[in-house]
Each structure stands twice: as structure tokens, then as C-alpha cells.
N, C-alpha and C. Protein backbone atom coordinates (compact mmCIF):
# COMPACT_ATOMS: atom_id res chain seq x y z
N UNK A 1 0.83 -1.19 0.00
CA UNK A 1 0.00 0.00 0.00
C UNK A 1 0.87 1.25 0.00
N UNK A 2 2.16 1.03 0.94
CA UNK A 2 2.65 2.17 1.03
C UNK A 2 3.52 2.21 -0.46
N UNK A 3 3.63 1.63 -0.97
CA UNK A 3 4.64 1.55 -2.43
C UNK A 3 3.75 2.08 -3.58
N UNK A 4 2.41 2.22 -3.03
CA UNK A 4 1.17 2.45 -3.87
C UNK A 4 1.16 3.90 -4.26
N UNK A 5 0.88 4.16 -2.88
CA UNK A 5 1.02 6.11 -2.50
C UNK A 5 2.13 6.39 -3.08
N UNK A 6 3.30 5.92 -3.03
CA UNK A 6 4.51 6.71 -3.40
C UNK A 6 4.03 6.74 -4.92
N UNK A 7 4.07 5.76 -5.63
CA UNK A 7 3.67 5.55 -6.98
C UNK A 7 2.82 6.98 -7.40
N UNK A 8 1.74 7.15 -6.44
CA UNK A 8 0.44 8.04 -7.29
C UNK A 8 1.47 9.31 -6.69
N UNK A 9 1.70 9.82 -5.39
CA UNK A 9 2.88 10.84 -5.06
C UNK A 9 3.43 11.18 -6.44
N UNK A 10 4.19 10.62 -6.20
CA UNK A 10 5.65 10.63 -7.38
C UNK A 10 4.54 10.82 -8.81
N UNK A 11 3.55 10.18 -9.45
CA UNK A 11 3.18 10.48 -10.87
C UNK A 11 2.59 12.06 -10.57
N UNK A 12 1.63 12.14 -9.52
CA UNK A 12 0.86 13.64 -9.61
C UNK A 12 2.23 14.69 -9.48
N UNK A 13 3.22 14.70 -8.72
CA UNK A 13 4.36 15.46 -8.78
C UNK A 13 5.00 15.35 -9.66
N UNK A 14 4.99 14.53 -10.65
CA UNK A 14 5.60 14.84 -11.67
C UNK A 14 4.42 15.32 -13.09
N UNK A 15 3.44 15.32 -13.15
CA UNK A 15 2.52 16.01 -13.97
C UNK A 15 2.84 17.44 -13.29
N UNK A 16 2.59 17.62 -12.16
CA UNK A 16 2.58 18.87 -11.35
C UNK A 16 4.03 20.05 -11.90
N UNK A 17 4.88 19.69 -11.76
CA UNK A 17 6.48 20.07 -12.23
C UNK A 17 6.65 19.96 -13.72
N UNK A 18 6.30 18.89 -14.45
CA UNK A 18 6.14 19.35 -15.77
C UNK A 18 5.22 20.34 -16.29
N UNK A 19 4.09 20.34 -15.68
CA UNK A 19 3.13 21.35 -16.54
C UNK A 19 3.54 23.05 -15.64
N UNK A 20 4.06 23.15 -14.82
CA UNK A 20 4.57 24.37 -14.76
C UNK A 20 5.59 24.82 -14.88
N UNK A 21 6.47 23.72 -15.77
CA UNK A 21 7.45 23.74 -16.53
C UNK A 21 7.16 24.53 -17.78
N UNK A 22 6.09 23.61 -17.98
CA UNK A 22 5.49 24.34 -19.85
C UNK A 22 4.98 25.56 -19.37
N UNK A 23 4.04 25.94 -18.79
CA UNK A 23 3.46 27.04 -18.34
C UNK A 23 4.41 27.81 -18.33
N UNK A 24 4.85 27.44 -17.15
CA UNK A 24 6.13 29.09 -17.07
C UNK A 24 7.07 29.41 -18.39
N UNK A 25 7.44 28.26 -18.99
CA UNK A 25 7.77 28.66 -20.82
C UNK A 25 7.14 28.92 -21.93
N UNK A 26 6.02 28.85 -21.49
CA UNK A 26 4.84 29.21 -22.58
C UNK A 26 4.45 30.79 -21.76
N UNK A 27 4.12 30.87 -20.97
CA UNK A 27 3.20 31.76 -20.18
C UNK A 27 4.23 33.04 -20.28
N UNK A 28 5.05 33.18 -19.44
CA UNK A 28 6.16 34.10 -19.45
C UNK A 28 6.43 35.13 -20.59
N UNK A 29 7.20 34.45 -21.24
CA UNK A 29 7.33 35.33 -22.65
C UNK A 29 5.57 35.92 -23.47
N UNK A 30 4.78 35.43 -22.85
CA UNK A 30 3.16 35.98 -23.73
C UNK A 30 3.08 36.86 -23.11
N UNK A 31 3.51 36.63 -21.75
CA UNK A 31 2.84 37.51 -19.90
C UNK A 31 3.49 38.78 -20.26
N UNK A 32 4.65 38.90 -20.53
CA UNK A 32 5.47 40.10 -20.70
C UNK A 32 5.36 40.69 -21.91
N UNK A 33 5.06 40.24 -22.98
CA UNK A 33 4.64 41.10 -24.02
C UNK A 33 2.83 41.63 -24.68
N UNK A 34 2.29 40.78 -23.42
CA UNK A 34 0.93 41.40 -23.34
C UNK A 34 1.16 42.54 -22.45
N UNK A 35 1.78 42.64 -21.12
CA UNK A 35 2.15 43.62 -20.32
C UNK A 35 2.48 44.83 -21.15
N UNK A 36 3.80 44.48 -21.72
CA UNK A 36 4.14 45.67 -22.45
C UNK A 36 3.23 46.23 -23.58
N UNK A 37 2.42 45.71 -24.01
CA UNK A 37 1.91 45.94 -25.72
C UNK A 37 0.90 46.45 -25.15
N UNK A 38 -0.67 45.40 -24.44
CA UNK A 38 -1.76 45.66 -24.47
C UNK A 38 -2.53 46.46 -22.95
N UNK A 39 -1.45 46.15 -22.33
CA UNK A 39 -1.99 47.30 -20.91
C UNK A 39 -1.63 48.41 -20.65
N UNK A 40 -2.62 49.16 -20.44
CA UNK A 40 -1.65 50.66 -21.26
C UNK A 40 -1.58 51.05 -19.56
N UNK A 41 -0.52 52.55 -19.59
CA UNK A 41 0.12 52.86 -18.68
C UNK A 41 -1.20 53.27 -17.41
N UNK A 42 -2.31 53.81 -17.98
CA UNK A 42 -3.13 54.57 -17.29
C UNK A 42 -3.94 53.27 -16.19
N UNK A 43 -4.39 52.53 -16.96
CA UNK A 43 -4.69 51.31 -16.08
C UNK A 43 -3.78 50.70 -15.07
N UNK A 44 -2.00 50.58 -15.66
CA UNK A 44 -1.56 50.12 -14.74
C UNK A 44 -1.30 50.90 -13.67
N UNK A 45 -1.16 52.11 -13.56
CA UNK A 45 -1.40 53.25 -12.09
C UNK A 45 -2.65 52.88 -11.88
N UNK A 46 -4.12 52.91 -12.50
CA UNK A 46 -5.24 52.49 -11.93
C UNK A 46 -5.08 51.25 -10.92
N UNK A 47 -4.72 50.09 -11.11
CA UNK A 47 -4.23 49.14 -10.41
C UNK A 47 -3.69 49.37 -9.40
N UNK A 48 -2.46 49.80 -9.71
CA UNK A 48 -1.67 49.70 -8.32
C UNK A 48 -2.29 50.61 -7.23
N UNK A 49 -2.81 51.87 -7.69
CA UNK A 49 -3.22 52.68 -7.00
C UNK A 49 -4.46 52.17 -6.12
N UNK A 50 -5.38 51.06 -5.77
CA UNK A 50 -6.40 50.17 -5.57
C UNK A 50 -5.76 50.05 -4.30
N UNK A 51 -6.81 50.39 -3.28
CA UNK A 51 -6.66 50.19 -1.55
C UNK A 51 -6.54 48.34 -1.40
N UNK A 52 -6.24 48.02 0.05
CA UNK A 52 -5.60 46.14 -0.41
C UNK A 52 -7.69 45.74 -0.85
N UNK A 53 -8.41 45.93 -0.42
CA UNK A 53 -10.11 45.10 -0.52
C UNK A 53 -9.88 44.97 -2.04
N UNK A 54 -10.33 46.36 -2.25
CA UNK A 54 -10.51 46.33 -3.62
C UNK A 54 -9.62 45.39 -4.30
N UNK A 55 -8.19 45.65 -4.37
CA UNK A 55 -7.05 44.56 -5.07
C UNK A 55 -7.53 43.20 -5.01
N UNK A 56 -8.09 42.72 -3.98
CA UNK A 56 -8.08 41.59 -3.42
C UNK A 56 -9.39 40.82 -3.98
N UNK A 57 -10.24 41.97 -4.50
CA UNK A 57 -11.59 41.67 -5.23
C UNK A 57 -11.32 41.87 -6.77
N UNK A 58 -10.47 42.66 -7.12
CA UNK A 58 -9.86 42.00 -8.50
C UNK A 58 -8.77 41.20 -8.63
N UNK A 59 -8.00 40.75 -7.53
CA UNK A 59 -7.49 39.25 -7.97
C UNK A 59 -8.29 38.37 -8.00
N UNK A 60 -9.24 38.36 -7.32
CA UNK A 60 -10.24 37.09 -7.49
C UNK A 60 -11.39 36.94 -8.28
N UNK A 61 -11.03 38.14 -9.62
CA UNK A 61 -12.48 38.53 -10.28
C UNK A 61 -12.02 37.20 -11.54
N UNK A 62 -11.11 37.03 -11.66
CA UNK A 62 -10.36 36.18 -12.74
C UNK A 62 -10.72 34.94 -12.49
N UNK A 63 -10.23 34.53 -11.37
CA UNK A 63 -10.70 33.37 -10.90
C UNK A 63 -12.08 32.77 -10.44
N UNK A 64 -13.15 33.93 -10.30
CA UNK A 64 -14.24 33.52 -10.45
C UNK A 64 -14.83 33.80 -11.52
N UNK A 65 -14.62 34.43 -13.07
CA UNK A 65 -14.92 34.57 -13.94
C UNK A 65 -14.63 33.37 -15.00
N UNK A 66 -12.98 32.95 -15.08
CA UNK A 66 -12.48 31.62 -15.55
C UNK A 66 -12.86 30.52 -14.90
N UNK A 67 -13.28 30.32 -14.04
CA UNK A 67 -13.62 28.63 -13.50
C UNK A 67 -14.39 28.29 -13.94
N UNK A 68 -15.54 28.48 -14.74
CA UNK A 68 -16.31 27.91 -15.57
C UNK A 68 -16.63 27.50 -16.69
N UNK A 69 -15.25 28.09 -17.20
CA UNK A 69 -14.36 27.20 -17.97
C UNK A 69 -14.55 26.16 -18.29
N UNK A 70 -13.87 25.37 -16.92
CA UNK A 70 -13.81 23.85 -17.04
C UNK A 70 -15.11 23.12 -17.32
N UNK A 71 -16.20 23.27 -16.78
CA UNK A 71 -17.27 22.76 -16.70
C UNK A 71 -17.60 22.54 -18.46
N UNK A 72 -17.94 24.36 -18.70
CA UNK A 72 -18.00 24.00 -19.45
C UNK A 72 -17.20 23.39 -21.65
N UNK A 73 -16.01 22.89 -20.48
CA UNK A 73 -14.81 22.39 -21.77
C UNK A 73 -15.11 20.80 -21.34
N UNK A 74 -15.79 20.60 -20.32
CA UNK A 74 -16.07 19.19 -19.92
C UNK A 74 -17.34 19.09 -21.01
N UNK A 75 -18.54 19.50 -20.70
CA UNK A 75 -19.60 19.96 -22.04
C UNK A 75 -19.13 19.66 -23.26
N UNK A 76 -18.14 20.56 -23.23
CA UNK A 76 -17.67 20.27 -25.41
C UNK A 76 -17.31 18.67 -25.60
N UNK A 77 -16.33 18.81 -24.21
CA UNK A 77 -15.78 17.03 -24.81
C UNK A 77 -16.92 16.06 -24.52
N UNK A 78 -17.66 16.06 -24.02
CA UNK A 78 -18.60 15.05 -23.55
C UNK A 78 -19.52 14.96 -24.99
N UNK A 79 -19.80 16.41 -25.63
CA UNK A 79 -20.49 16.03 -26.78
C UNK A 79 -19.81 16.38 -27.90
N UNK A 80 -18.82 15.08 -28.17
CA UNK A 80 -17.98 15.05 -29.12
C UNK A 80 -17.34 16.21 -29.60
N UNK A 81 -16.90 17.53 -28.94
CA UNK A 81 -16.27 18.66 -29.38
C UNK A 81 -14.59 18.38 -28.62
N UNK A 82 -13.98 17.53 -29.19
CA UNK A 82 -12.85 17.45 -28.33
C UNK A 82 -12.11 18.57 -28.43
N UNK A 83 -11.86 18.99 -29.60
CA UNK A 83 -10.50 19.95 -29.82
C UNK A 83 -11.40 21.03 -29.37
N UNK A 84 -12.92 21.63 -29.88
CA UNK A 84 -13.05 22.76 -28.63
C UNK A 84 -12.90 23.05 -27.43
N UNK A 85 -13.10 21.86 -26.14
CA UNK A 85 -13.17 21.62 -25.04
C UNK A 85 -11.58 21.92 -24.83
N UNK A 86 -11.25 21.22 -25.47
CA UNK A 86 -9.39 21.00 -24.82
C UNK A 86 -8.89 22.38 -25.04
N UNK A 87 -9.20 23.27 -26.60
CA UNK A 87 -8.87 24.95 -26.72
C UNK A 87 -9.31 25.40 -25.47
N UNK A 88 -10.90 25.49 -25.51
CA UNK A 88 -11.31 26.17 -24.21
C UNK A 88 -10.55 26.40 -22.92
N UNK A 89 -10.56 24.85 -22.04
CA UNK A 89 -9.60 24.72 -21.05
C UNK A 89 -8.61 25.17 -21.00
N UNK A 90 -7.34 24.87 -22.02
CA UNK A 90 -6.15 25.51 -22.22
C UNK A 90 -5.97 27.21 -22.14
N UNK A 91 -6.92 27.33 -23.19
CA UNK A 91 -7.20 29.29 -23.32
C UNK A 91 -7.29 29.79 -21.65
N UNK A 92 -8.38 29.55 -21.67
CA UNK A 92 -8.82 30.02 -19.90
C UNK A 92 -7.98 29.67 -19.12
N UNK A 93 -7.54 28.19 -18.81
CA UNK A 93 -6.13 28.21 -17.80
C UNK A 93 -5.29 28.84 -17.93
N UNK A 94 -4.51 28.98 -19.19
CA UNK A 94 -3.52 29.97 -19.44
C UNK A 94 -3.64 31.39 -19.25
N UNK A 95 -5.08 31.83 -19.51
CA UNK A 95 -5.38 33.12 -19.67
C UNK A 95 -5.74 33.45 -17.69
N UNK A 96 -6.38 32.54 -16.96
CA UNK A 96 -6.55 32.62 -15.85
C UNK A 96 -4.89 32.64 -15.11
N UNK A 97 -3.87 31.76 -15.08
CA UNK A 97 -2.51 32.15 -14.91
C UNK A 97 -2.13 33.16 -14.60
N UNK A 98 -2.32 33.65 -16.37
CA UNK A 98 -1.30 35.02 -16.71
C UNK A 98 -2.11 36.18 -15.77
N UNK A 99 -3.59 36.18 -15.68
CA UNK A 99 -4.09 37.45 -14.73
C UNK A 99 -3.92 37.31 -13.36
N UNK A 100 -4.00 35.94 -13.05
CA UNK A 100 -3.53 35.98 -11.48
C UNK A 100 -1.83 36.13 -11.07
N UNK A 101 -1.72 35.73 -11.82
CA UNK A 101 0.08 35.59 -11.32
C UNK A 101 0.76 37.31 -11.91
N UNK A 102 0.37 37.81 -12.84
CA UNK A 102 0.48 39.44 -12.75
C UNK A 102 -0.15 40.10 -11.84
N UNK A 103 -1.39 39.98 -11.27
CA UNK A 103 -2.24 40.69 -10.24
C UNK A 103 -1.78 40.43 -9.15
N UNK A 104 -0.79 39.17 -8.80
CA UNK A 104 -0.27 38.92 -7.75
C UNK A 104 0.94 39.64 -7.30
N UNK A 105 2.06 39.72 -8.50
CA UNK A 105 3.00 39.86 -8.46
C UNK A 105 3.04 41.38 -8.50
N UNK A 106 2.18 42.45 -8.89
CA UNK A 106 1.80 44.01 -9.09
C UNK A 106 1.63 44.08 -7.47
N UNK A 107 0.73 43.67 -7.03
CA UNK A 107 0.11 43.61 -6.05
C UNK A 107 0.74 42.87 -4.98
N UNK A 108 1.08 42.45 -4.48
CA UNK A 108 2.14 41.52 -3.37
C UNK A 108 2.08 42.07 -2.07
N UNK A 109 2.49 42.93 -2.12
CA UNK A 109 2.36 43.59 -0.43
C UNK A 109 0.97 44.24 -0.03
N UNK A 110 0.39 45.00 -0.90
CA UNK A 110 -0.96 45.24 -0.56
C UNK A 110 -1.61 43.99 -0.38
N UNK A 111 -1.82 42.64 -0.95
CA UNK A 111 -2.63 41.69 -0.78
C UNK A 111 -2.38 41.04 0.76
N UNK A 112 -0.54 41.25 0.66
CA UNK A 112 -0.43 40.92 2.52
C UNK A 112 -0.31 41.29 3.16
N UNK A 113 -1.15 42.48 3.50
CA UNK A 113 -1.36 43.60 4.59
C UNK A 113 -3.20 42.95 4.89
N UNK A 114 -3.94 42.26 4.27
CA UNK A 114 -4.72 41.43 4.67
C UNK A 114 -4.44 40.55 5.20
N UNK A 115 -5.24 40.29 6.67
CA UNK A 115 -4.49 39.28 7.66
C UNK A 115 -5.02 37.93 6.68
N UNK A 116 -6.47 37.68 6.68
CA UNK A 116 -7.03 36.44 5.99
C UNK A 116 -5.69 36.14 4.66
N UNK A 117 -5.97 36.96 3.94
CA UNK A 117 -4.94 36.73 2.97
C UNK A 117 -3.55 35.96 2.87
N UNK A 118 -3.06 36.65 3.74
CA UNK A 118 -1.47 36.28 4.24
C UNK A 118 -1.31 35.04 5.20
N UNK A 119 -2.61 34.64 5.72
CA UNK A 119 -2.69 33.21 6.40
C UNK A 119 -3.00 32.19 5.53
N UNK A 120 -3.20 32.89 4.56
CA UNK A 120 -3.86 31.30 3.26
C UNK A 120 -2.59 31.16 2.38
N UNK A 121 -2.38 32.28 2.18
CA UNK A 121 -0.74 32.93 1.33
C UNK A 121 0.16 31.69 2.26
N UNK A 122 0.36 32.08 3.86
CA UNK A 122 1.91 31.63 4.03
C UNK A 122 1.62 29.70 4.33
N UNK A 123 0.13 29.36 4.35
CA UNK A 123 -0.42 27.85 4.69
C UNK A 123 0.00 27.36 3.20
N UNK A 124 -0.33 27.61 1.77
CA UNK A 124 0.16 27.25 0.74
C UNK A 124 1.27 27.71 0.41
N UNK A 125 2.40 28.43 0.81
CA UNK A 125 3.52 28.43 1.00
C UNK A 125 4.43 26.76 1.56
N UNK A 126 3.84 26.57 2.43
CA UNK A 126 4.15 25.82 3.55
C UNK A 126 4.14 24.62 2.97
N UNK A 127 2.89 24.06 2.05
CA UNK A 127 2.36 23.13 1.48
C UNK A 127 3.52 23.06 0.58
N UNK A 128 3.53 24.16 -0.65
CA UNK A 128 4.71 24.15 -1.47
C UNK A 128 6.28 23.77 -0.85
N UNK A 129 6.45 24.43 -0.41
CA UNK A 129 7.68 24.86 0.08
C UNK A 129 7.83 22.64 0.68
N UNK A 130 7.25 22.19 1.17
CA UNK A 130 6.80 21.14 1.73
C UNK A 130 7.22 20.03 0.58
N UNK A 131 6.34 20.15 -0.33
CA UNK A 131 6.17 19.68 -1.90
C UNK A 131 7.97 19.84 -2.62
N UNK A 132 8.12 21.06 -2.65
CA UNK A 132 9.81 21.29 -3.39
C UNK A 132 10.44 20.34 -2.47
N UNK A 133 10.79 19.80 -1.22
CA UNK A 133 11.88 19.51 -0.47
C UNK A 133 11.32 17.90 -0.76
N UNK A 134 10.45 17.25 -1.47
CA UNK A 134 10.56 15.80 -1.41
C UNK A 134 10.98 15.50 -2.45
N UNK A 135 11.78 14.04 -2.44
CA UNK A 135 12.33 13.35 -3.28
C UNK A 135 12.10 13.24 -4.84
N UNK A 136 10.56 13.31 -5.06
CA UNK A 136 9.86 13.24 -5.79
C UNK A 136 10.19 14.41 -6.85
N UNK A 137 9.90 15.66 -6.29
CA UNK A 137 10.15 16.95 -6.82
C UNK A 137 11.51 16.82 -7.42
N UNK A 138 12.96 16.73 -6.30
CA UNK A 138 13.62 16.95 -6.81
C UNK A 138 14.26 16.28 -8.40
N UNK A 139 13.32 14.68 -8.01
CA UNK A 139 14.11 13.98 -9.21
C UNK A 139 13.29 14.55 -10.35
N UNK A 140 12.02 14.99 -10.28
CA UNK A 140 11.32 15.46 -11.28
C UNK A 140 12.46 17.02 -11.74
N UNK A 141 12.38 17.94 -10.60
CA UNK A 141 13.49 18.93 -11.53
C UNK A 141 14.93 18.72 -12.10
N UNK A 142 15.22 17.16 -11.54
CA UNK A 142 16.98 17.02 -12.48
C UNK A 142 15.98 16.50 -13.64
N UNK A 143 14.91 15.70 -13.66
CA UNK A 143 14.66 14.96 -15.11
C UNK A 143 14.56 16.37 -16.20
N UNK A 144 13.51 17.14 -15.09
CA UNK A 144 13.46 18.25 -16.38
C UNK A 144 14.75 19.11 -17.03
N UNK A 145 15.93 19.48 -15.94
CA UNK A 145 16.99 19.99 -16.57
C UNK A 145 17.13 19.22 -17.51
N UNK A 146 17.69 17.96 -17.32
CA UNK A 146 18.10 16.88 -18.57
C UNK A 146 17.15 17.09 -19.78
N UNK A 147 15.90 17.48 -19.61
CA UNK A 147 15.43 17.27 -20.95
C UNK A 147 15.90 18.80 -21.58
N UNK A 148 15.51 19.76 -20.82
CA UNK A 148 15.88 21.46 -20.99
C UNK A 148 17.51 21.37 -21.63
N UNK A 149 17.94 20.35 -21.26
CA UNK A 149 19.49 20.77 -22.00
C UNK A 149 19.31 19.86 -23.56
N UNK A 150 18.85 18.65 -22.90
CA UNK A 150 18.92 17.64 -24.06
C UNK A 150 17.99 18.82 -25.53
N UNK A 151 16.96 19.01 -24.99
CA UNK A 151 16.57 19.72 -25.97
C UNK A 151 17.23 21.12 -26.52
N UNK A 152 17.94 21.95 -25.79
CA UNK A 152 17.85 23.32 -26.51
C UNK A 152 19.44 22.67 -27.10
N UNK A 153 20.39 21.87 -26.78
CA UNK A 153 21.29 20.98 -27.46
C UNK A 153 21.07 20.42 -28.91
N UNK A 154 19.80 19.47 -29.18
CA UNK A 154 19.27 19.56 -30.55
C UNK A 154 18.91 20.30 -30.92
N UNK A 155 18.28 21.19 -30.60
CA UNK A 155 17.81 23.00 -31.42
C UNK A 155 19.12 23.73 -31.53
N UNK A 156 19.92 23.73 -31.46
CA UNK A 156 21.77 24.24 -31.42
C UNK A 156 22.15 23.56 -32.33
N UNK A 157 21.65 22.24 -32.55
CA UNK A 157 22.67 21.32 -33.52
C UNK A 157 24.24 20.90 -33.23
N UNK A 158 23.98 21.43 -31.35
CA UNK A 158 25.19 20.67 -30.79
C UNK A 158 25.58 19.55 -30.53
């Protein structure tokens, strides 16, 4: 049983570490040139300028606007719309990401000057931080270097 858990451990941590592998290489380079291109300067002082409530009610406007998403990308695939369902999901996760993890990162200290906030903040910290230090993780981040080299090595033609 216990060889069981490690098994499902070790596979969900390694889906977990690969896909925010891709994410953060997919996401990143879009994140920063939507930043620069499509948010114009006046909004981003609008933003920052936002007392912590308010901030705290548009970080979470994303996340309750995108979660329904899934449901309905479960819908498409269920009635034979695979490649819509799977766009859908993808779009919105990605697109849900990129607004939380900028709204986060703009926002950071105003969000933890909310006590609630900063107790959920430093409990999934904890969890993470928890998650990085097992075995599991780490062999998942040497596998991924190895592939990160193996690959940008064939794209070099080294």
C-alpha cells in the first residue's frame, strides 16, 4: 500500500512540475509582451493605485470569472467537441494564470497587509515549500533539466 502512494505521489508530482514547466515557458514570454503591448500605462497606475479590498476583489475577479471554464470544456468534450473543449480549457487556464500571477505579483504587499490573505498565502507556502523539499520533486526537476538541455542541445545542432 505504502509503495502504492509513493507511486500516485511521485506520478501527480511529476505532472505537477512538468506542466509548470510548460506554463512558465509558454506563459512568461506571452505575460510580458501582453504587459508591455496591451496594458496601457493609465490602467496600470489604476491598479496599483487600488486600496488592499478592492485589489483583493480584483485578484479574485479572474478566478471567479475563468472557472467555468472547465465545466463548461467538460460539455464540449462530452459532446464530441474534443479539440473545442481541450482549446477552451487551455485558453482560460492559461489566460486565468497570466491574470492571477500578474495581479499577484503588481500587487504583493498590498494583498499581505490582509491578515485572511497572508494566512492562506503563508499555509500554501508551507504546502509548497513542503512539496519542493521531497524526493519526488527533486528527481522530477533534475529529469526536467536533462530534458531542458537535451533539448535546446538539438535546437543548437550541438
Amino acid at each position: 500500500m505504502k509503495r502504492l502512494l509513493r507511486l500516485v505521489v511521485f506520478v501527480l508530482v511529476a505532472i505537477y512540475v512538468l506542466m509548470s514547466a510548460v506554463l512558465g515557458a509558454v506563459v512568461n514570454p506571452i505575460a510580458d509582451w501582453i504587459a508591455e503591448h496591451w496594458i496601457s500605462e493609465r490602467l496600470a497606475k489604476w491598479i496599483v493605485a487600488l486600496p488592499p479590498y478592492p485589489t483583493l476583489a480584483l485578484f479574485a475577479l479572474p478566478l471567479i470569472v475563468l472557472e467555468p471554464v472547465k465545466p463548461v470544456a467538460a460539455y464540449l468534450a462530452a459532446t464530441n467537441h474534443i479539440a473545442l473543449g481541450l482549446t477552451a480549457l487551455v485558453v482560460g487556464e492559461l489566460l486565468k494564470f497570466f491574470l492571477v500571477e500578474r495581479l499577484f505579483s503588481v500587487n504583493h504587499e498590498k494583498l499581505m497587509s490582509i491578515p485572511a490573505f497572508a494566512r492562506a498565502h503563508g499555509r500554501y507556502r508551507h504546502v509548497r515549500d513542503w512539496l519542493e523539499s521531497t524526493w519526488v520533486w527533486l528527481a522530477m526537476r533534475r529529469l526536467n533539466s536533462v530534458v531542458q538541455y537535451a533539448t535546446r542541445s538539438y535546437a543548437s545542432g550541438v
